[in-house]
Protein backbone atom coordinates (compact mmCIF):
# COMPACT_ATOMS: atom_id res chain seq x y z
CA UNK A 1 0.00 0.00 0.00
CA UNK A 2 1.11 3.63 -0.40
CA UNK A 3 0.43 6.71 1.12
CA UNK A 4 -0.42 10.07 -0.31
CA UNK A 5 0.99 12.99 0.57
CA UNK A 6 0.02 16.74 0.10
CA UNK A 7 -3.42 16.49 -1.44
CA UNK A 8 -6.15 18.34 -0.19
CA UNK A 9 -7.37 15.52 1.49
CA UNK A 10 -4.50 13.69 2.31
CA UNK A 11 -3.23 12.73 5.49
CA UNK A 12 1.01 12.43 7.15
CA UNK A 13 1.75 9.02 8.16
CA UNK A 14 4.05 8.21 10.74
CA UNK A 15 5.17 4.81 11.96
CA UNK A 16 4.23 4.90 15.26
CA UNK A 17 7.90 4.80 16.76
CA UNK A 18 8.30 8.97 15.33
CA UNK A 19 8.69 11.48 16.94
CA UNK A 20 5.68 13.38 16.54
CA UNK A 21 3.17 14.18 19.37
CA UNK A 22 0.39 14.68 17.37
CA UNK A 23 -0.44 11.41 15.92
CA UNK A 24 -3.29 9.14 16.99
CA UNK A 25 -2.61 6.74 19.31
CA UNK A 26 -2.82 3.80 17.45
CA UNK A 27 -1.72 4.58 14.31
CA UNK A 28 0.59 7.69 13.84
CA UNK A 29 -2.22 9.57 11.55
CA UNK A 30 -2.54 13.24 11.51
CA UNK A 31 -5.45 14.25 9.48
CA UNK A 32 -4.36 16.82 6.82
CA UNK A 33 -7.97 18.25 8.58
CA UNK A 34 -6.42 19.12 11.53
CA UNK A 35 -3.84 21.28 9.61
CA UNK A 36 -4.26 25.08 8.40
CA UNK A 37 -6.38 25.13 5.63
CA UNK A 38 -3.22 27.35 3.93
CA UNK A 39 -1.42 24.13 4.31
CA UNK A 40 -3.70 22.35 1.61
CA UNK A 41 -1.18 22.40 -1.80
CA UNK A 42 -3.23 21.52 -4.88
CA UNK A 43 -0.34 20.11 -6.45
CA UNK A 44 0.20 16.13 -8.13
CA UNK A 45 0.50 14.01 -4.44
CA UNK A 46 3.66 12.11 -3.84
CA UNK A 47 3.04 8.36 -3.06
CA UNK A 48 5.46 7.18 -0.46
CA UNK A 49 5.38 2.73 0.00
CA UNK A 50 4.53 1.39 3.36
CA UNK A 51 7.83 0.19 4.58
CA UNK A 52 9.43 4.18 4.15
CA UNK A 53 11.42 5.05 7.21
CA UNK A 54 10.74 7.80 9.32
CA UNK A 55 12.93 9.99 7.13
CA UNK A 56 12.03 9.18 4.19
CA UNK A 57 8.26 9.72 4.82
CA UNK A 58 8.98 13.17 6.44
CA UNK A 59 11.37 13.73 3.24
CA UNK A 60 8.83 13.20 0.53
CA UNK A 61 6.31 15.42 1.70
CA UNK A 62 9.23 18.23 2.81
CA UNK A 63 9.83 17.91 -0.88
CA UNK A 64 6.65 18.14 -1.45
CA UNK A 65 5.95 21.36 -0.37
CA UNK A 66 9.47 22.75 -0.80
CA UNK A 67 11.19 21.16 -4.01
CA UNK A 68 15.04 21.92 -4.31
CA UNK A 69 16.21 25.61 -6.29
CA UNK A 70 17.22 25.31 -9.33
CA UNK A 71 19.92 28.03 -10.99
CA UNK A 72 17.52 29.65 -13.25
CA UNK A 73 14.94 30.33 -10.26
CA UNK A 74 17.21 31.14 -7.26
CA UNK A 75 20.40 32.88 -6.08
CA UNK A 76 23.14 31.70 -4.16
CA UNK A 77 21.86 34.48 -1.59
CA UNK A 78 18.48 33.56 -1.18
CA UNK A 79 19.27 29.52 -1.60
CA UNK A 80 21.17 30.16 1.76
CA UNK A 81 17.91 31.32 3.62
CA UNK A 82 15.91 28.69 1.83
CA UNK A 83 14.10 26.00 3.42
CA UNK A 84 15.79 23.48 1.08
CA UNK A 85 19.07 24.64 2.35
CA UNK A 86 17.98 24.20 5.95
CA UNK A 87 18.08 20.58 5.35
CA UNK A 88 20.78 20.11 2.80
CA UNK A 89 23.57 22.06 4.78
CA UNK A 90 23.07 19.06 7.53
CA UNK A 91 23.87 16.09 6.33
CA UNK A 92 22.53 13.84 7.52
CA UNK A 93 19.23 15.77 8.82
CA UNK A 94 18.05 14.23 12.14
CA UNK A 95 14.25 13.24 12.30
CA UNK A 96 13.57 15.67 15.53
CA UNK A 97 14.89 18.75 13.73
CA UNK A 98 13.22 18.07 10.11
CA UNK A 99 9.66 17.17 11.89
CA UNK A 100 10.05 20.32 14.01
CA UNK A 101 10.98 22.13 11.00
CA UNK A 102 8.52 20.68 8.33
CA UNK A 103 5.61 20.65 11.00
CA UNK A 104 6.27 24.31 12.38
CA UNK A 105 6.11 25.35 8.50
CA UNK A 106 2.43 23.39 8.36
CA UNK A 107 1.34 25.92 11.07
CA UNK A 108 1.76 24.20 14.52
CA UNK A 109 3.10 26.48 16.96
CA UNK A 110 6.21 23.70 18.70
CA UNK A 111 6.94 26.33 20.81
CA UNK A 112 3.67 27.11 22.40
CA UNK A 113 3.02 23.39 22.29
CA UNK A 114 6.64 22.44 24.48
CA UNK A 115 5.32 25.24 27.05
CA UNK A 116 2.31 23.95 27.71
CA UNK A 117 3.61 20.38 27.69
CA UNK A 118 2.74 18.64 30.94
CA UNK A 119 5.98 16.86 31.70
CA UNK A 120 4.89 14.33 34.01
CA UNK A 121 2.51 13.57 31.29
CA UNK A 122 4.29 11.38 28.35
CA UNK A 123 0.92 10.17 27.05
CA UNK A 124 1.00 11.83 23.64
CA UNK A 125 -2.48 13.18 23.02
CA UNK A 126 -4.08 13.19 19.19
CA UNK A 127 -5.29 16.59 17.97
CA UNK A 128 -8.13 17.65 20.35
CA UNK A 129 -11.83 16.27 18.88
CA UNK A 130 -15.50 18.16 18.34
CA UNK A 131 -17.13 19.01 21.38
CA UNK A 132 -20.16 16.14 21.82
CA UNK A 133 -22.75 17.84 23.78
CA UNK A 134 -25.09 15.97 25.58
CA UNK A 135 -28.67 17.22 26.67
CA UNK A 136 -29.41 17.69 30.56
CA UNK A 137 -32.60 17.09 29.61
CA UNK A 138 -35.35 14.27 28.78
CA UNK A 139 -36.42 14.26 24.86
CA UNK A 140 -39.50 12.99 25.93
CA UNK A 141 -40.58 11.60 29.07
CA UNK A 142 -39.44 8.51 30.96
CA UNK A 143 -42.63 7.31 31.64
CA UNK A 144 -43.43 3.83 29.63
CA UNK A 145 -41.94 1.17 31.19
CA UNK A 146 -39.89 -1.37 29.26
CA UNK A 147 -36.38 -2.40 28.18
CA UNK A 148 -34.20 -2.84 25.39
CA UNK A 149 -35.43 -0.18 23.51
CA UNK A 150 -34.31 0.62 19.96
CA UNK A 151 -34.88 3.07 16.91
CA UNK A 152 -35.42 2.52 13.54
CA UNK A 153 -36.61 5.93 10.62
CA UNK A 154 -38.80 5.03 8.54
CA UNK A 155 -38.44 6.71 4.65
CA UNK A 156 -41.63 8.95 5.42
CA UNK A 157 -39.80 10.57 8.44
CA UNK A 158 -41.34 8.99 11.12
CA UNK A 159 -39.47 7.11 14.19
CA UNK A 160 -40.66 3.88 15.10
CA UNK A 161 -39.59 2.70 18.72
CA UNK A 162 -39.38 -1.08 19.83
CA UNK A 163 -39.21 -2.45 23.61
CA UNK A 164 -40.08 -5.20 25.75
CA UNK A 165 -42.74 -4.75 28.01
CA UNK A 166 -43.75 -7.47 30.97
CA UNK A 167 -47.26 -8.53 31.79
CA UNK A 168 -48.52 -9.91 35.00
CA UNK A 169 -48.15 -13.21 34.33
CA UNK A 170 -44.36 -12.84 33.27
CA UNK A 171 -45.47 -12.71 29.70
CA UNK A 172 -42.87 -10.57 27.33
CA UNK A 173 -44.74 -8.17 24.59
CA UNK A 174 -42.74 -6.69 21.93
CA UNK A 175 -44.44 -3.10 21.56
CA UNK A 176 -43.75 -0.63 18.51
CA UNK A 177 -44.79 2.67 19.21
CA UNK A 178 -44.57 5.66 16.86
CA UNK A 179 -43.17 9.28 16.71
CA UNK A 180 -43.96 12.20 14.09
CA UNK A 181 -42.74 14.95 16.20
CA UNK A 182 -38.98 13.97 16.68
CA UNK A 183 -39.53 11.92 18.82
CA UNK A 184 -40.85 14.69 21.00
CA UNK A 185 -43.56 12.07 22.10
CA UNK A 186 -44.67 8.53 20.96
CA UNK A 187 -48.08 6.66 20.47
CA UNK A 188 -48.17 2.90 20.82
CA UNK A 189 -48.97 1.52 17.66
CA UNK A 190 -48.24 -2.02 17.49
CA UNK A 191 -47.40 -5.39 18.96
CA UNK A 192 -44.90 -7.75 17.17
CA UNK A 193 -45.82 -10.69 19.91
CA UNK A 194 -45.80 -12.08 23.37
CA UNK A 195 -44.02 -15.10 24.80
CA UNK A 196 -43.57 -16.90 28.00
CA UNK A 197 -40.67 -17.77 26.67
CA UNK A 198 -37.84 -16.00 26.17
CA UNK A 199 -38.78 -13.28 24.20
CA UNK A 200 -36.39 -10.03 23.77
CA UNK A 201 -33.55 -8.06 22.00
CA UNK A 202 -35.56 -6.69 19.11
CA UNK A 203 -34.26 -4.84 16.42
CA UNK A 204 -36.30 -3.03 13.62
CA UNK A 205 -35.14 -2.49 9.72
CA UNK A 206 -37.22 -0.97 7.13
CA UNK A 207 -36.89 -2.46 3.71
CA UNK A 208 -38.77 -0.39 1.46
CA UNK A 209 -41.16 2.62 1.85
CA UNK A 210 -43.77 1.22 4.98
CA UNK A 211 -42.48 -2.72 4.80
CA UNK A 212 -40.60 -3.30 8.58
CA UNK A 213 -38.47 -5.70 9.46
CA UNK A 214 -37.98 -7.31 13.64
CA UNK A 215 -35.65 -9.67 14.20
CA UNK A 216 -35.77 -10.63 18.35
CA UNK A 217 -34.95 -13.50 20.06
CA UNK A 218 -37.53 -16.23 20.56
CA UNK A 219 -35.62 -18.77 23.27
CA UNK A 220 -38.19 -22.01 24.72
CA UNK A 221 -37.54 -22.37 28.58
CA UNK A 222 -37.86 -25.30 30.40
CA UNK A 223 -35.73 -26.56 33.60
CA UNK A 224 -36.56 -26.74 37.45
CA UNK A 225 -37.65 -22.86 37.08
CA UNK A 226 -38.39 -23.06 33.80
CA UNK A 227 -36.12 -20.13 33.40
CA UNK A 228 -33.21 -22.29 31.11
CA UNK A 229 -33.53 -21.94 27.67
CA UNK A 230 -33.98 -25.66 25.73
CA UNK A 231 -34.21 -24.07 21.58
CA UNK A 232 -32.90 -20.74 20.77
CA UNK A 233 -34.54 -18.81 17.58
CA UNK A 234 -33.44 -15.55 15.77
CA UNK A 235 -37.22 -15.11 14.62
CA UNK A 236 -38.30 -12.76 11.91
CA UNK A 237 -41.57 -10.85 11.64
CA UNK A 238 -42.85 -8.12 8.96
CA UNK A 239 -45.01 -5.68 8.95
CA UNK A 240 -46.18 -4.01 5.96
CA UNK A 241 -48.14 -0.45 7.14
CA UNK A 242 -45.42 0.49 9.12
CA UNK A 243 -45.38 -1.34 12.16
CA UNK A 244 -49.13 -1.82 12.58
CA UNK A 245 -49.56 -4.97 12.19
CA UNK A 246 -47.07 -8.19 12.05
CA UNK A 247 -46.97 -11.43 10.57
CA UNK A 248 -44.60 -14.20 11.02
CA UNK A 249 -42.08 -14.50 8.14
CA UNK A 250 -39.13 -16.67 9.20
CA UNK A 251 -36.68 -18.27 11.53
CA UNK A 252 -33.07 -16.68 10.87
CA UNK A 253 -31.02 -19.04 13.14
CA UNK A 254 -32.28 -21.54 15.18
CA UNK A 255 -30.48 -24.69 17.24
CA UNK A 256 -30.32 -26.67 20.36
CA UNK A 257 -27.91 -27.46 22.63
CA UNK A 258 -26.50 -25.33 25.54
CA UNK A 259 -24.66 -22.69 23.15
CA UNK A 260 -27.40 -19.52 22.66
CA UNK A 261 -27.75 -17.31 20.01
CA UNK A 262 -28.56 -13.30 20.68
CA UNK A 263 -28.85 -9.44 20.28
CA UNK A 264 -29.82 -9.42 16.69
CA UNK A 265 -28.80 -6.85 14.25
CA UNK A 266 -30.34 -5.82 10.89
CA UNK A 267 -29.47 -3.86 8.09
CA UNK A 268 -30.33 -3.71 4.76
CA UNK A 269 -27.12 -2.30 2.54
CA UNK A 270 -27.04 0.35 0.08
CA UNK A 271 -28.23 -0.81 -3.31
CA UNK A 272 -28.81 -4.04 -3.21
CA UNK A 273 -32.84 -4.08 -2.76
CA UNK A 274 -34.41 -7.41 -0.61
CA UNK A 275 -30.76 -7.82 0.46
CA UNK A 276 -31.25 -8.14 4.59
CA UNK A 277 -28.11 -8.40 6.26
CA UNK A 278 -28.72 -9.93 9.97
CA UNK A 279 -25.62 -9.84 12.32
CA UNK A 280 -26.34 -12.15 15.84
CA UNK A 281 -23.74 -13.59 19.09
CA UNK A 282 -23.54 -17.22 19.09
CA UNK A 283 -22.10 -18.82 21.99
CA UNK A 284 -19.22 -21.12 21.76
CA UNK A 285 -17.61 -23.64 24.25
CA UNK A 286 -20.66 -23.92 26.75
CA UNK A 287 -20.87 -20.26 26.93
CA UNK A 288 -17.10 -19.44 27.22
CA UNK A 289 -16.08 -18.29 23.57
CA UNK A 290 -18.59 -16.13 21.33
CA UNK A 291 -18.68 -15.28 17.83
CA UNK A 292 -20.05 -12.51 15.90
CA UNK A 293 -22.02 -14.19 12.82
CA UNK A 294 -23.74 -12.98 9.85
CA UNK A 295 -26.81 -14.39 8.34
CA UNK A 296 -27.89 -12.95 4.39
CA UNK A 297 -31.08 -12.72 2.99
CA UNK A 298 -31.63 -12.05 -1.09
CA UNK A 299 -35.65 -12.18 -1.02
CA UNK A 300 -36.26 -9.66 1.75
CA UNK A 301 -36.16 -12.31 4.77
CA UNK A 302 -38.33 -14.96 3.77
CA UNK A 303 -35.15 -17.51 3.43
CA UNK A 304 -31.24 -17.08 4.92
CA UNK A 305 -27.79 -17.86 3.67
CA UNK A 306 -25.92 -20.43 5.98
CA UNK A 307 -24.15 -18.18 8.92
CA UNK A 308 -21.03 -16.61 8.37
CA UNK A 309 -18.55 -16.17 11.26
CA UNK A 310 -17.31 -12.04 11.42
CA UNK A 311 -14.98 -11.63 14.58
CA UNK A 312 -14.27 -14.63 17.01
CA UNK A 313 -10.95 -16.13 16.12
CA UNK A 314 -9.15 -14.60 18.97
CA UNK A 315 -11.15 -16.48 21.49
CA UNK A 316 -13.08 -13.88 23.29
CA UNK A 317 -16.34 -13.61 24.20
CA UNK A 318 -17.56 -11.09 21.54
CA UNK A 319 -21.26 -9.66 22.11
CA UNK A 320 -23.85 -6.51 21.24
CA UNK A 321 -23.27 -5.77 17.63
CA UNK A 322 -24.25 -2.55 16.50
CA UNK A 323 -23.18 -0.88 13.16
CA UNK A 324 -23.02 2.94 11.60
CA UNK A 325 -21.88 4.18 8.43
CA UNK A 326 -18.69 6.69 8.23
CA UNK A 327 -16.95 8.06 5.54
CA UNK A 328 -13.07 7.65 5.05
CA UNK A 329 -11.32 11.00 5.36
CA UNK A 330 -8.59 10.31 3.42
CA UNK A 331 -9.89 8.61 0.54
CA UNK A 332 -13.47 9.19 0.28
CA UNK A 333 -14.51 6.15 0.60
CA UNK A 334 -18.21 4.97 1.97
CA UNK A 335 -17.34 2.54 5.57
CA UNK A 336 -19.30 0.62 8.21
CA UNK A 337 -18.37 0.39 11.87
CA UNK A 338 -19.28 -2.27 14.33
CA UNK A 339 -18.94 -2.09 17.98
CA UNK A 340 -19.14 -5.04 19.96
CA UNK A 341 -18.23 -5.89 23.41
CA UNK A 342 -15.48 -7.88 24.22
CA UNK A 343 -13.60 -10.10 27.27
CA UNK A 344 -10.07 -9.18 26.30
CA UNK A 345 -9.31 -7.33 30.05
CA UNK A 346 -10.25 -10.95 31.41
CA UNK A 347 -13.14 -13.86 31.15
CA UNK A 348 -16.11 -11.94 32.32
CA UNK A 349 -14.52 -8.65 32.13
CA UNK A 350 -15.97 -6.31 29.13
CA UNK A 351 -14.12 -3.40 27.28
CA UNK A 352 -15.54 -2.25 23.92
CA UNK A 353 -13.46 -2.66 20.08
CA UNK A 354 -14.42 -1.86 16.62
CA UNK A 355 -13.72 -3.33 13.40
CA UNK A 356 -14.26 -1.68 10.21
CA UNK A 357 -15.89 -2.47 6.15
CA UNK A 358 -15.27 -0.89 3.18
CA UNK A 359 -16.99 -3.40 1.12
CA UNK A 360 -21.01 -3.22 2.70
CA UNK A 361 -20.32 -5.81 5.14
CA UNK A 362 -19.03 -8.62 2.82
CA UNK A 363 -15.16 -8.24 4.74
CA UNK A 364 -14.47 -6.62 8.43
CA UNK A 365 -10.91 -6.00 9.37
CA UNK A 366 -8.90 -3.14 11.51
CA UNK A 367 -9.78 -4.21 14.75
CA UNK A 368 -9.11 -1.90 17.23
CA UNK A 369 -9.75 -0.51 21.37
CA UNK A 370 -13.06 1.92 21.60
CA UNK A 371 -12.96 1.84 24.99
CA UNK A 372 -11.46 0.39 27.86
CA UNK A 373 -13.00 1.27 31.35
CA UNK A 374 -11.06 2.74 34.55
CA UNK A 375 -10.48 1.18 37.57
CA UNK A 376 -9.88 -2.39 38.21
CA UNK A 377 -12.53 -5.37 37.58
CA UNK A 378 -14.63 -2.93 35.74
CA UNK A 379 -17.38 -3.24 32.28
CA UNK A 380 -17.70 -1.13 29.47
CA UNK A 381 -20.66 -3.11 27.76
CA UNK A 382 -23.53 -3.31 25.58
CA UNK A 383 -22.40 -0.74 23.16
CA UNK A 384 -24.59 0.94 20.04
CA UNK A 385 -23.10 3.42 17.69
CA UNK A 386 -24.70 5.85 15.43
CA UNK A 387 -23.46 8.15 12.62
CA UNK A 388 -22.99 12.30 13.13
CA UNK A 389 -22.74 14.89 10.62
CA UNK A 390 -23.17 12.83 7.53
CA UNK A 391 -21.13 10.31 8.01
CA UNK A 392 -17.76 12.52 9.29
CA UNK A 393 -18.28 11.38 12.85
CA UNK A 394 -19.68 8.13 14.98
CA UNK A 395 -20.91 8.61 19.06
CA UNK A 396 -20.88 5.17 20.97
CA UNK A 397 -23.15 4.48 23.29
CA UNK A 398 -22.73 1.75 26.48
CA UNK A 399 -23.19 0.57 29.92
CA UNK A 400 -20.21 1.08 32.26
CA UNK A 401 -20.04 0.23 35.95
CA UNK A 402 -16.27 2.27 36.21
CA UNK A 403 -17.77 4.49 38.49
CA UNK A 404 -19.90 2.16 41.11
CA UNK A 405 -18.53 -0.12 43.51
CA UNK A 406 -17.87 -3.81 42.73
CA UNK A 407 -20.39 -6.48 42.07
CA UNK A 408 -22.92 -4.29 40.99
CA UNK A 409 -22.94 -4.99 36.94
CA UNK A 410 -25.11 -4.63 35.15
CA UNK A 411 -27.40 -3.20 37.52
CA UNK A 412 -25.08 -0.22 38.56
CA UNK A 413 -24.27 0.91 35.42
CA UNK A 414 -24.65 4.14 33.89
CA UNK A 415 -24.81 4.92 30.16
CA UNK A 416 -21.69 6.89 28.54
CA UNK A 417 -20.65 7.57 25.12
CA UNK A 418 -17.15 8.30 23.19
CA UNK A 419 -16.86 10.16 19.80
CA UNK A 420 -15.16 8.28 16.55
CA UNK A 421 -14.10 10.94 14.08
CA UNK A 422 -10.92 10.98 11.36
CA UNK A 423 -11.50 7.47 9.89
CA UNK A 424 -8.07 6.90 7.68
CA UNK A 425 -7.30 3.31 6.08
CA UNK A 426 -9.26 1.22 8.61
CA UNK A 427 -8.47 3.17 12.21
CA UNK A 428 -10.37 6.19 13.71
CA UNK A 429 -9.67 8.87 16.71
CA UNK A 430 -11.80 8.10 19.85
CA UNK A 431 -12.08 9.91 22.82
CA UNK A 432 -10.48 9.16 25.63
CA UNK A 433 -12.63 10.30 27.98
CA UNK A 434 -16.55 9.24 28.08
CA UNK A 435 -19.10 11.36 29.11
CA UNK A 436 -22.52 10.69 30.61
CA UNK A 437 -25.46 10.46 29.01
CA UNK A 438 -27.64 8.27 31.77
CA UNK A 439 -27.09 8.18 35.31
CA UNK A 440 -26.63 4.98 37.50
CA UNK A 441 -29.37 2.34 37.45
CA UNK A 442 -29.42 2.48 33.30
CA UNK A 443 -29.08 -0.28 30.71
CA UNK A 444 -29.77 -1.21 27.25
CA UNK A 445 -28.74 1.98 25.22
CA UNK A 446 -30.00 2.39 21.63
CA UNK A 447 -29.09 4.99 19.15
CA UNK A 448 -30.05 6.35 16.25
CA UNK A 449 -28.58 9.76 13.90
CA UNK A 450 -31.58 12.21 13.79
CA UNK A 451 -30.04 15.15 12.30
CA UNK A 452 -26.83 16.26 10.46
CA UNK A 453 -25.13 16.41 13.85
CA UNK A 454 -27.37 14.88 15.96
CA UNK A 455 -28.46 11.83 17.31
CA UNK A 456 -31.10 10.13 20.29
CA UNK A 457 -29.83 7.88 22.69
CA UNK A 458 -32.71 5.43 24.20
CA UNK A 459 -32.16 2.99 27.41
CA UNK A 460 -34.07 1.68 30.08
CA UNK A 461 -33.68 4.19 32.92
CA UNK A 462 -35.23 2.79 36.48
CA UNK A 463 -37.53 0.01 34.56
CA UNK A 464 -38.65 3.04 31.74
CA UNK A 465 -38.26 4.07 28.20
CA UNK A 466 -35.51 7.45 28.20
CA UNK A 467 -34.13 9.44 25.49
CA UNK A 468 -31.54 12.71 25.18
CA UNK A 469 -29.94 14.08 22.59
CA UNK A 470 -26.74 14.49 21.59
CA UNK A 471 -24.83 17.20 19.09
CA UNK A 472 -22.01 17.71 17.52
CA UNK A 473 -19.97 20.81 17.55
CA UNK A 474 -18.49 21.05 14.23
């Protein structure tokens, strides 16, 4: 692979060994974004190959912007004062001195940058990110009880809004309610079913213009308290007057055994009409390993490809899809997102990744850390992401317990999101720092992109149905 360097939207690579305390933290990419905007040459980019050193990558683009004098163009006198002759009067040029140069000539202000320097601090911060302002107050009210609530906008505008709500006898109802204010308030609208079983985790997709999609799961229970599930199902329903009335349409995944399948996830991707993509967890190893899989649809859910295995090979105990378009900043390019949680701090113990398509869905690779909570013994769970400002930035949502007292997850946890923005070649910026959207005692976050730099966050907040917003400061 090569790089390019000095196009308008181009980005400097460094190998993550440079000096350089601007880079991200994974990767060594400063965004061409972050830069002045009289730092963006329209001139032919130079392509530099993967395996460049330091110098030579810092080389090519000081050439770049400051090719070498030539006799009919310059004068001995003003070659000496040059930039070219900075570096060619040194021989060699040290990395330090031609990053400080090239960098302070891009607009960064090294000096101002050293001062405020925290030296007891050597964790080299990316460029700072938008501001991600979250709303103090309730969208609409917390009043209808439920859980696991999610979003899904229909093509006329409208919101429709799934839960699970408990009746006396322990029976589960999956309720669709509606919104045409912006989601300002909601009117019950319909019911998808009701179970004794084990009936929960839906997830809503429209197809086409009023025709709704619900995957949930759809577990029998049997055992001493009848509480253990004996068949897991991935069940399908439809509705076509959007989300009035359902009908049963198909079984997705189902199996035996003591290995469960769960948390369903449906999308339906650009271009490719009755193409339903359904993304589930499917437990491994009596419980101890879980994959991510992928189940395809051609003829808008009625039948489903055999499943296909997305993240899993390392072993871990991978959970709670949830996917959001971005677009790459340095080439252009159209990309999905998943967030799943994850058991790589320990067996039991959840932190949050990502991994990354550029092809719809059909290949997932760059994995990388979202989030990794504080303190610990600590979760970061359940996370949902949704896309901000067309596409230019993604806010996670989750569960976290960092901030309770042991042995309280889920239960204790509050909701918190991170921002994603600068996707480059697979790997995007994320906050460090999460801030609260949902006080202690919330689970279950949805989300869903409302606006070009907005988006509601849902949960179950003290056994009811919550929603803020969030905004991006661009």
């Amino acid at each position: 692979m090569s790089h390019l360097l000095g196009s308008p939207c181009a980005c400097l690579f460094l190998p993550e060994n440079a000096s350089n305390r601007w880079p991200s933290r994974r990767t060594g990419l400063l965004p061409l974004s972050y830069l002045p905007r009289t730092t963006h040459r329209h001139k032919a980019p130079v392509t530099v190959t993967e395996s460049a050193t330091n110098s030579e990558l810092l080389s090519a683009l000081f050439l770049h912007h400051f090719p070498p004098p030539t006799n009919s163009l310059i004068t001995p006198a003003t070659y000496e004062s040059s930039p070219f002759a900075f570096f060619s009067s040194r021989s060699p040029p040290s990395l330090p001195n031609m990053a400080e140069y090239l960098l302070s000539k891009l607009g960064f202000d090294l000096k101002n940058q050293a001062d405020n320097h925290d030296p007891g601090n050597n964790d080299d911060r990316p460029p700072p990110l938008p501001q991600l302002h979250i709303s103090t107050e309730d969208h609409f009210p917390p009043s209808t009880q439920g859980t696991y609530p999610r979003l899904c906008q229909l093509s006329d505008g409208s919101l429709l809004k799934s839960y699970t709500t408990f009746g006396p006898d322990g029976e589960r109802v999956l309720v669709v309610s509606r919104s045409v204010d912006q989601a300002r308030s909601f009117e019950v609208v319909g019911e998808i079913t009701r179970s004794h079983g084990d009936c929960d985790n839906c997830f809503l997709a429209e197809l086409e213009p009023g025709v709704v999609l619900a995957a949930f799961r759809n577990h029998d229970l049997s055992g001493e308290d009848g509480n253990k599930p004996t068949w897991f199902r991935i069940t399908v329903c439809r509705s076509r007057d959007g989300g009035r009335i359902w009908e049963y349409l198909s079984q997705a995944v189902e199996k035996g055994g003591s290995d469960g399948v769960w948390e369903p996830f449906v999308r339906i991707p650009v271009g490719r009409r009755e193409e339903v993509q359904l993304y589930y967890s499917a437990e491994a190893e009596q419980g101890q390993r879980q994959d991510t899989m992928v189940v395809v649809s051609g003829d808008g859910g009625e039948t489903w490809s055999e499943p296909r295995r997305i993240t899993g090979e390392e072993g871990l105990r991978d959970g709670m899809v949830g996917i959001a378009g971005m677009k790459d900043a340095v080439s252009g390019k159209e990309a999905l997102v998943m967030v799943l949680e994850t058991t790589r701090c320990g067996p039991g113990r959840f932190s949050i990744e990502a991994v990354v398509s550029y092809d719809e869905g059909l290949s997932w690779a760059s994995r990388q850390e979202v989030y990794k909570p504080s303190g610990e013994g600590k979760n970061a769970g359940a996370p949902q992401i949704g896309t901000l400002a067309g596409g230019e930035g993604v806010a996670v949502v989750f569960m976290t317990d960092e901030d309770g007292n042991e042995g309280v997850w889920p239960s204790g946890a509050k909701i918190k999101t991170v921002l994603g923005v600068g996707l480059g070649n697979g790997v995007i910026n994320w906050s460090r720092e999460a801030d609260t959207v949902f006080e202690e005692g919330s689970s279950w976050p949805g989300i869903l992109g409302v606006g070009h730099g907005e988006a509601l966050v849902v949960c179950a907040t003290r056994s009811r149905i919550g929603g803020r917003l969030l905004s991006l400061d661009l």
